[in-house]
Protein backbone atom coordinates (compact mmCIF):
# COMPACT_ATOMS: atom_id res chain seq x y z
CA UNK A 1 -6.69 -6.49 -17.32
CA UNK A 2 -4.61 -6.07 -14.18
CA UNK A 3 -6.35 -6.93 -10.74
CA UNK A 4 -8.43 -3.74 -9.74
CA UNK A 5 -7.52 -1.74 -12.74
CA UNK A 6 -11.38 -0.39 -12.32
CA UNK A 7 -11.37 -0.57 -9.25
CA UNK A 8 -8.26 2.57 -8.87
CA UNK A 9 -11.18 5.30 -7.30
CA UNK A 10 -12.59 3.22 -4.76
CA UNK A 11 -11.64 4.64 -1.11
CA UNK A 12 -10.12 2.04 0.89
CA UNK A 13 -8.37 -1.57 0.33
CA UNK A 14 -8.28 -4.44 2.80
CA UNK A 15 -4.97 -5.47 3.47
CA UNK A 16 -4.70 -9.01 5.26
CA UNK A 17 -1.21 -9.56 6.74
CA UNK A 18 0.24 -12.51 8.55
CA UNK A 19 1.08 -11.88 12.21
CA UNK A 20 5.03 -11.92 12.71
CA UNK A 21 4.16 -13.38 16.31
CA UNK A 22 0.64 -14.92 16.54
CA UNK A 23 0.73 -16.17 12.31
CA UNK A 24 -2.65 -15.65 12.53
CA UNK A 25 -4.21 -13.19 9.81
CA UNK A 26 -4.39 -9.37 10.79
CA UNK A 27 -7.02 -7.26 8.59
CA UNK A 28 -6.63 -3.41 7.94
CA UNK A 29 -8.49 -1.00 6.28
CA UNK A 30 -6.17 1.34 4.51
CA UNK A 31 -6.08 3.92 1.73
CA UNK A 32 -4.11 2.76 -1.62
CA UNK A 33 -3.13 4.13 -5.01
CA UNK A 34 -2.35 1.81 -8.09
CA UNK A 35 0.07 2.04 -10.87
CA UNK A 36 1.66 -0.38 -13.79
CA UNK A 37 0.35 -3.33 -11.61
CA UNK A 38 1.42 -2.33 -7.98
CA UNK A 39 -0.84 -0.98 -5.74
CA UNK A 40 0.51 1.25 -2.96
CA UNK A 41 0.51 2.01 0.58
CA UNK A 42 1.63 4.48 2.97
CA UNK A 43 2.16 4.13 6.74
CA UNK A 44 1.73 7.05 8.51
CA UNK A 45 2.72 4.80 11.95
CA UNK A 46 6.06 4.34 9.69
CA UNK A 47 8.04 0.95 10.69
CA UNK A 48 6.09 0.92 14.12
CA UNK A 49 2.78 -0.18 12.67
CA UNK A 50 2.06 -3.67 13.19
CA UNK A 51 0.99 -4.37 9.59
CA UNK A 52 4.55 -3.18 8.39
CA UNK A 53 6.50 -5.19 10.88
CA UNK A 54 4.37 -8.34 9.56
CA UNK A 55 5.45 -7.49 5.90
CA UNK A 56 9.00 -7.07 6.81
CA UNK A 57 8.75 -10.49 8.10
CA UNK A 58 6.72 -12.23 5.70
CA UNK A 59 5.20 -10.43 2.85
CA UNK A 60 2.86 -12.72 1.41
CA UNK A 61 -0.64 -10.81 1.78
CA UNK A 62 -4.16 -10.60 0.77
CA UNK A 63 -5.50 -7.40 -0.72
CA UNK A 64 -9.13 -6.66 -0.85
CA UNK A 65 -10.67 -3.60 -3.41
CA UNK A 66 -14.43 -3.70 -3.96
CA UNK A 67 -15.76 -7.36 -3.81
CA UNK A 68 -12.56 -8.70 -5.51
CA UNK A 69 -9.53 -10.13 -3.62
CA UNK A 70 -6.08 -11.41 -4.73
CA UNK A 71 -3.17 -13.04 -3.19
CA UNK A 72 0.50 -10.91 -3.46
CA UNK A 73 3.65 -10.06 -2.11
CA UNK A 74 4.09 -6.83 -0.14
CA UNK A 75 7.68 -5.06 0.52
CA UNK A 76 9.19 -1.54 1.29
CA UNK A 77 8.65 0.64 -1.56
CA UNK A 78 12.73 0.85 -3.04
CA UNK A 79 14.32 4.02 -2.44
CA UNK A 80 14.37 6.58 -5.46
CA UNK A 81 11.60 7.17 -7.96
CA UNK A 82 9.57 4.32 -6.64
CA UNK A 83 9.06 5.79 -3.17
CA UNK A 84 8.65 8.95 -4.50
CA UNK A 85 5.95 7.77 -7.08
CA UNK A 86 4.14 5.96 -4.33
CA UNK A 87 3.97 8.91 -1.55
CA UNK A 88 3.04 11.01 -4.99
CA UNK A 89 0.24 8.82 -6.03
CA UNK A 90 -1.54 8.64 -2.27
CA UNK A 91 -1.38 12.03 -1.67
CA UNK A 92 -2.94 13.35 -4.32
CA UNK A 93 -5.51 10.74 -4.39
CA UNK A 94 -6.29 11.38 -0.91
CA UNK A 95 -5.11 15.17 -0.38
CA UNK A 96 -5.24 16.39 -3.89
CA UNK A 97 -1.51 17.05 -4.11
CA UNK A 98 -0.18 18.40 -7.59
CA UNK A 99 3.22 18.30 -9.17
CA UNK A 100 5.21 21.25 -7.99
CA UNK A 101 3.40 21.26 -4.66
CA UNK A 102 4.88 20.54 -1.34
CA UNK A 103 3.76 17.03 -0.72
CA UNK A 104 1.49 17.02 2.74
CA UNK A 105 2.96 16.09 6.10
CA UNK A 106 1.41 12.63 6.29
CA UNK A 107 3.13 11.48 2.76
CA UNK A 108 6.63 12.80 3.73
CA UNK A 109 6.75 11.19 6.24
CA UNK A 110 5.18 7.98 6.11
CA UNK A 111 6.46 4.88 4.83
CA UNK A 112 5.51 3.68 1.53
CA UNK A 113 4.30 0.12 1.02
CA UNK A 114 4.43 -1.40 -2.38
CA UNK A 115 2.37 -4.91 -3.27
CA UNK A 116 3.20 -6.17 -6.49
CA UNK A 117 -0.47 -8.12 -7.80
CA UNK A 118 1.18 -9.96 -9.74
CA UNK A 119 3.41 -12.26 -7.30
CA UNK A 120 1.19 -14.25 -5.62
């Protein structure tokens, strides 16, 4: 079974990135959505938040659901369906979006986040 597979509803994940300056660790708590082995993020700070800049730099991570935590690589979601499918997936886990609706504010514009568990 994929890495947090029952662990999809819980409310937030723990992302641990590595500082593009300091390269010392730099712990979020953040709301996430998985799919087909990727769990997703979106930045509603866009490519100003801190934690993206790290990724862009260096996207080995830690991710934290529940009590479990796994090594991974983290990148910019690729344009087309998977960008779509992760600003899709957050918002209507977290602002019970449905197909055919108007996705919210926050997931239009944000920038999605996608950390592939299995690429340690």
């Amino acid at each position: 079974m994929p890495p947090f597979e029952r662990l999809a509803d819980e409310d937030f994940a723990y992302l641990t990135t590595i500082g593009r300056k300091t390269g010392k660790a730099h712990r979020i708590e953040i709301w996430f959505a998985l799919e087909a082995g990727h769990l997703y993020l979106l930045s509603g700070g866009g490519d100003r938040a801190d934690w993206v800049q790290n990724i862009r730099r260096n996207g080995r991570v830690r991710i934290q659901v529940g009590s479990r935590t796994v090594a991974a690589r983290a990148r910019i979601a690729r344009a087309g369906r998977e960008d779509t499918r992760a600003r899709e997936l957050l918002d209507a886990k977290y602002m019970d979006w449905k197909p055919g609706r108007r996705l919210s504010s926050w997931a239009r514009g944000a920038t999605p986040v996608a950390i592939d568990l299995g690429a340690g």
